[in-house]
N, C-alpha and C. Protein backbone atom coordinates (compact mmCIF):
# COMPACT_ATOMS: atom_id res chain seq x y z
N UNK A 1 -33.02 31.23 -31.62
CA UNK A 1 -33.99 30.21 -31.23
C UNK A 1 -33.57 28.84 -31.78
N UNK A 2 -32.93 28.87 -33.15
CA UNK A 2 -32.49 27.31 -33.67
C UNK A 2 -31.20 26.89 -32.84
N UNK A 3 -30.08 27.79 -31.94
CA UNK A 3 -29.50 27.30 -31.73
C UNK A 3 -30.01 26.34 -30.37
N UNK A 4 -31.03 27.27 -29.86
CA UNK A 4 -31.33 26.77 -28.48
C UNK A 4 -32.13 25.29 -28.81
N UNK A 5 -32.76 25.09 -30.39
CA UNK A 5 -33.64 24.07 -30.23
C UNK A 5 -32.52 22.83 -30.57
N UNK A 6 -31.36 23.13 -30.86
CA UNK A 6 -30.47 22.13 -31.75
C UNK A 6 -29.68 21.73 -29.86
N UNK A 7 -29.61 22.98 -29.57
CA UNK A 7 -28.29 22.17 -28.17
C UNK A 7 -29.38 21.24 -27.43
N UNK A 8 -30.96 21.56 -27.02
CA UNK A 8 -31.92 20.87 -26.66
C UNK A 8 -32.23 19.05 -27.41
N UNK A 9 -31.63 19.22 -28.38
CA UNK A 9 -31.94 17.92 -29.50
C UNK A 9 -30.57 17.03 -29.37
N UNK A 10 -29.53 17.96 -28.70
CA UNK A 10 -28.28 17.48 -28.77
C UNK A 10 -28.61 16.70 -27.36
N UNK A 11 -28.53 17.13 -26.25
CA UNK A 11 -28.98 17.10 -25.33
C UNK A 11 -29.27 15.56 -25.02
N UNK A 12 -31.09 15.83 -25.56
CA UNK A 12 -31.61 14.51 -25.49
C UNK A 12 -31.23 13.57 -26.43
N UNK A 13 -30.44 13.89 -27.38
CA UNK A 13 -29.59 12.65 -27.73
C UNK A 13 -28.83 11.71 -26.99
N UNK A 14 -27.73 12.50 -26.19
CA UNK A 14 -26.77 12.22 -25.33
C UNK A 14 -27.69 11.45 -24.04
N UNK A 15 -29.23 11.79 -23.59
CA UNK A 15 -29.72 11.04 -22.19
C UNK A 15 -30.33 9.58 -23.27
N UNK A 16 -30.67 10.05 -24.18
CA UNK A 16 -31.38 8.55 -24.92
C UNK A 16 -29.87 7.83 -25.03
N UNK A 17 -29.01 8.04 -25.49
CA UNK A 17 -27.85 7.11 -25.55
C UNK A 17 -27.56 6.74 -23.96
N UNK A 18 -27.66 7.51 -23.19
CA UNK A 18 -26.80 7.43 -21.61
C UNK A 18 -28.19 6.12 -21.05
N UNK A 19 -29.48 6.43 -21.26
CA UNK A 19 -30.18 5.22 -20.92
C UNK A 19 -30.03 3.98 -21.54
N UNK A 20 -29.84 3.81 -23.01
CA UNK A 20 -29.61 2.63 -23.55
C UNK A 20 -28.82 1.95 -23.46
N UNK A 21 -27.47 2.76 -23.05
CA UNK A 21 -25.86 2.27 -21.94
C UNK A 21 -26.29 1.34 -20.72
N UNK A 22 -27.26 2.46 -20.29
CA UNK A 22 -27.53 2.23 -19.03
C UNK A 22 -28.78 0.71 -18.78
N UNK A 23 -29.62 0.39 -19.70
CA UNK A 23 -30.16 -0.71 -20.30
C UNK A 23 -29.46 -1.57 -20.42
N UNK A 24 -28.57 -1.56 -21.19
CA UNK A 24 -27.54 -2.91 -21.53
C UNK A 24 -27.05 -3.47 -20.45
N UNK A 25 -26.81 -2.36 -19.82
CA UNK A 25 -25.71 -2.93 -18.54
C UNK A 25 -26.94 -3.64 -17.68
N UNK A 26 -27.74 -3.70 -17.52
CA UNK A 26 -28.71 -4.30 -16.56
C UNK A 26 -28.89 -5.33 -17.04
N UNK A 27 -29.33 -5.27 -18.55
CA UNK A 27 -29.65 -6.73 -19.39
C UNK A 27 -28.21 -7.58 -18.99
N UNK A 28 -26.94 -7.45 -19.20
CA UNK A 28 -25.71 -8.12 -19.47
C UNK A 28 -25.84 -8.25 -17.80
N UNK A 29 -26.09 -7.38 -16.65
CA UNK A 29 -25.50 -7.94 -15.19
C UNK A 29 -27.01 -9.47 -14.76
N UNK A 30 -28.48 -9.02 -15.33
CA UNK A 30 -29.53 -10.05 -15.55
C UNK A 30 -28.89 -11.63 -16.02
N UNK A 31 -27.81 -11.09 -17.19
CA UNK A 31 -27.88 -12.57 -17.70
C UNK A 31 -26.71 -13.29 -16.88
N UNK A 32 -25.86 -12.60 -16.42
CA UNK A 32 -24.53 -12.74 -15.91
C UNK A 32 -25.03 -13.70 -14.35
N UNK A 33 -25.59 -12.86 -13.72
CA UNK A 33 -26.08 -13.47 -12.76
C UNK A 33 -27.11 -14.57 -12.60
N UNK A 34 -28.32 -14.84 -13.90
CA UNK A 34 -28.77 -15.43 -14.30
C UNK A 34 -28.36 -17.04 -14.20
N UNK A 35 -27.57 -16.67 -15.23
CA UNK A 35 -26.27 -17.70 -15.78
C UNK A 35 -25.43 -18.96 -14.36
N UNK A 36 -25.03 -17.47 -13.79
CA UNK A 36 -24.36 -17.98 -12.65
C UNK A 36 -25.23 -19.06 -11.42
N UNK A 37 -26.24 -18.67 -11.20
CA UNK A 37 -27.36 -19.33 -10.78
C UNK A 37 -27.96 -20.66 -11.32
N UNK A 38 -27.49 -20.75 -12.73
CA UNK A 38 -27.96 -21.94 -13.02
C UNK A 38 -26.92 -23.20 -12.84
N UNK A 39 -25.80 -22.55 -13.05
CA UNK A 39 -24.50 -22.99 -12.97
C UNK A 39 -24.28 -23.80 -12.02
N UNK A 40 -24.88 -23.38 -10.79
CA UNK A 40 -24.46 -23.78 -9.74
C UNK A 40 -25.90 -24.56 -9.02
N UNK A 41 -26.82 -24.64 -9.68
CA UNK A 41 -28.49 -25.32 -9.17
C UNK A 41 -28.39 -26.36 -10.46
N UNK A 42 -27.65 -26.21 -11.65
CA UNK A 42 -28.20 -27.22 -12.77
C UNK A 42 -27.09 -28.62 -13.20
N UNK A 43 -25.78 -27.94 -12.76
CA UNK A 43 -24.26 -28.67 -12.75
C UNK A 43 -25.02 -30.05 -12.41
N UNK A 44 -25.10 -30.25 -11.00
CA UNK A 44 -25.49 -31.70 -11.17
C UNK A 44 -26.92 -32.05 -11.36
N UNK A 45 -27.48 -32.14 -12.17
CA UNK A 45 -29.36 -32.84 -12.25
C UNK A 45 -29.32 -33.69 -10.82
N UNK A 46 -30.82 -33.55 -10.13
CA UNK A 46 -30.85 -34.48 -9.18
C UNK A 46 -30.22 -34.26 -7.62
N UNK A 47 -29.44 -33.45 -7.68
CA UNK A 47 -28.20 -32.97 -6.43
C UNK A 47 -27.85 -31.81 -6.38
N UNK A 48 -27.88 -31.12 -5.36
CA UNK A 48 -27.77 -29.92 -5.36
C UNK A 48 -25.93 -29.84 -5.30
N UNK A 49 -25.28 -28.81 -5.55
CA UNK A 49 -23.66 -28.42 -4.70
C UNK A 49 -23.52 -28.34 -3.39
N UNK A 50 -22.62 -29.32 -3.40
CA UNK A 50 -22.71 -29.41 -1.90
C UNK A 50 -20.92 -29.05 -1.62
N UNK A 51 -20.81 -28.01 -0.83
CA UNK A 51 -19.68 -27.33 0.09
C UNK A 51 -18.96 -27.85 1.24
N UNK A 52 -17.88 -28.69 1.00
CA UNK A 52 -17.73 -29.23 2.28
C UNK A 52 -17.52 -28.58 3.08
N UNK A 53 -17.52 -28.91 4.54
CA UNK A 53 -16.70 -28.85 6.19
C UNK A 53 -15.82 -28.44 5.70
N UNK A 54 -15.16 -27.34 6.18
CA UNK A 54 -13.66 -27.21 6.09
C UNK A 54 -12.87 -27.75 7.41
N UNK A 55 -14.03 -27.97 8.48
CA UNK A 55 -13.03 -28.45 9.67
C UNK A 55 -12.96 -29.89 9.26
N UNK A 56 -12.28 -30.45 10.15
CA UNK A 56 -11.96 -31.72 9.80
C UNK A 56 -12.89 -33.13 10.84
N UNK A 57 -13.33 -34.18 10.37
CA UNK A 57 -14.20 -34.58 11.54
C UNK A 57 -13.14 -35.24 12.43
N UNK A 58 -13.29 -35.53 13.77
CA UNK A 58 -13.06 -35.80 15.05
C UNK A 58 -12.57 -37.46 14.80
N UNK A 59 -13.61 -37.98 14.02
CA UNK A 59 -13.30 -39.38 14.02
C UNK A 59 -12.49 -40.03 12.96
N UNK A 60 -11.88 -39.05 12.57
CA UNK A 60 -10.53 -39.39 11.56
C UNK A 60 -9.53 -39.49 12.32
N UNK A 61 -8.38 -40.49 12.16
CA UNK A 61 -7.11 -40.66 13.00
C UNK A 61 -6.34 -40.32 11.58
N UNK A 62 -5.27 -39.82 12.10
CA UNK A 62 -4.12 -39.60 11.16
C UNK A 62 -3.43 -41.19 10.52
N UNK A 63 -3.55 -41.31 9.53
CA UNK A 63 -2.45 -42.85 9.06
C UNK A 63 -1.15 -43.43 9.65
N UNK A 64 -0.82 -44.53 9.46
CA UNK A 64 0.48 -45.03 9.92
C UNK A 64 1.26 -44.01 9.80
N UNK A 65 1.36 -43.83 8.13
CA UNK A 65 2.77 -43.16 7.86
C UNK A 65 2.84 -41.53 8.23
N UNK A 66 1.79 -41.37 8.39
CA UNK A 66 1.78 -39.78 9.15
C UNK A 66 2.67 -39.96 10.23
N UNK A 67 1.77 -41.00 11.05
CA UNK A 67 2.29 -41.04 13.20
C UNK A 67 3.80 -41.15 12.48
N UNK A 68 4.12 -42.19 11.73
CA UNK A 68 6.00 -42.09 11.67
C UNK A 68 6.44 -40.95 10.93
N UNK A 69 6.03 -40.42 10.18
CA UNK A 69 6.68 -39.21 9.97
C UNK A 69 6.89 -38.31 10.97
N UNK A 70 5.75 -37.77 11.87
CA UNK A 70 5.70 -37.35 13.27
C UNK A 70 5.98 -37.42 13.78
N UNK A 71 6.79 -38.70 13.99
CA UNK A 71 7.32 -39.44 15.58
C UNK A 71 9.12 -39.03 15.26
N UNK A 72 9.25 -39.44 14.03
CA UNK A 72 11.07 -39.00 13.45
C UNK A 72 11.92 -37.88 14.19
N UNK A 73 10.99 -36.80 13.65
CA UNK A 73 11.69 -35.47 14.57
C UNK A 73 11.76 -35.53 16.06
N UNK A 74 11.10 -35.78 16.84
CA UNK A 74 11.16 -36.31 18.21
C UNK A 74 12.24 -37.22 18.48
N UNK A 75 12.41 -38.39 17.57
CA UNK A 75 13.63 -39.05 17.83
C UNK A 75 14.87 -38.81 17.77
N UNK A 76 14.96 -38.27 16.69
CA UNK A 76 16.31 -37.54 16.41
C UNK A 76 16.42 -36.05 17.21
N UNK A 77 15.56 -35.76 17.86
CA UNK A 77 15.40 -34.86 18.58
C UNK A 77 16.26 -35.52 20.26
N UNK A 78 15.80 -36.58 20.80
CA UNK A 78 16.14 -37.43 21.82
C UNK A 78 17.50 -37.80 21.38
N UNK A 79 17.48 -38.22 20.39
CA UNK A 79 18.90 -38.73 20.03
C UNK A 79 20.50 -38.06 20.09
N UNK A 80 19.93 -36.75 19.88
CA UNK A 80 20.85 -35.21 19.26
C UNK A 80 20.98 -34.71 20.82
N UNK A 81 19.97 -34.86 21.97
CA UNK A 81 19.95 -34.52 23.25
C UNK A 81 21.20 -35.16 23.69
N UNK A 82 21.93 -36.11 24.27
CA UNK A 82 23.08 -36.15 24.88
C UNK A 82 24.45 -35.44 24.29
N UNK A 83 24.44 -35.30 23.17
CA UNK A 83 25.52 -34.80 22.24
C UNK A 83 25.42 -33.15 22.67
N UNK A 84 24.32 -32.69 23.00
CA UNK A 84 24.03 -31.37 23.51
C UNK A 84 24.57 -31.25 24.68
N UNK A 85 23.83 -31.84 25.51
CA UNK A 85 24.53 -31.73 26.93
C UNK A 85 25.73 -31.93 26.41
N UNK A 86 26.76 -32.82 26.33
CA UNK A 86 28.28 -33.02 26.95
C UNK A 86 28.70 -31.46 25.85
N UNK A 87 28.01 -30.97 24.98
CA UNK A 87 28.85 -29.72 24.37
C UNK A 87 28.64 -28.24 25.50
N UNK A 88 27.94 -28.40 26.12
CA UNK A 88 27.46 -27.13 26.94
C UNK A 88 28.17 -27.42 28.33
C-alpha cells in the first residue's frame, strides 16, 4: 500500500511541476507578445507605424542620370550593330 501511495505522490509531483512549466510558458509568451505590441503602437508618441507602398507611385519619373545610364547600352548597342553585320 506505501508503495502505491509514494508512486501516486510521485506522480502528482511530476503534473504540479509539468503545470508550472506549463504556466511560465504562457506568462513569458503574455509578456513577449505584450512587449511586442507596445513596440510597435508606443515607438513613435502621437503617430502610429506607418508601412510603406512597396509599389512605386506612377508620378515619379526616373532622374537625369538614370535616363543616361539607360540610354548607354542602347548606344553602344547601335554602335557595335554595323561591325556585326560586315562580320556575318
Amino acid at each position: 500500500m506505501q508503495v502505491i501511495l509514494d508512486f501516486l505522490l510521485l506522480i502528482g509531483s511530476l503534473v504540479e511541476l509539468l503545470l508550472y512549466v506549463a504556466l511560465a510558458s504562457v506568462v513569458l509568451a503574455t509578456t513577449v507578445l505584450a512587449g511586442g505590441i507596445a513596440v510597435l503602437t508606443l515607438r513613435s508618441p502621437g503617430s502610429a507605424v506607418v508601412i510603406p507602398d512597396r509599389r512605386p507611385s506612377v508620378s515619379r519619373q526616373p532622374r537625369p542620370a538614370v535616363k543616361h545610364q539607360l540610354a548607354r547600352p542602347v548606344l553602344v548597342a547601335v554602335a557595335n550593330e554595323p561591325i556585326l553585320a560586315k562580320t556575318a
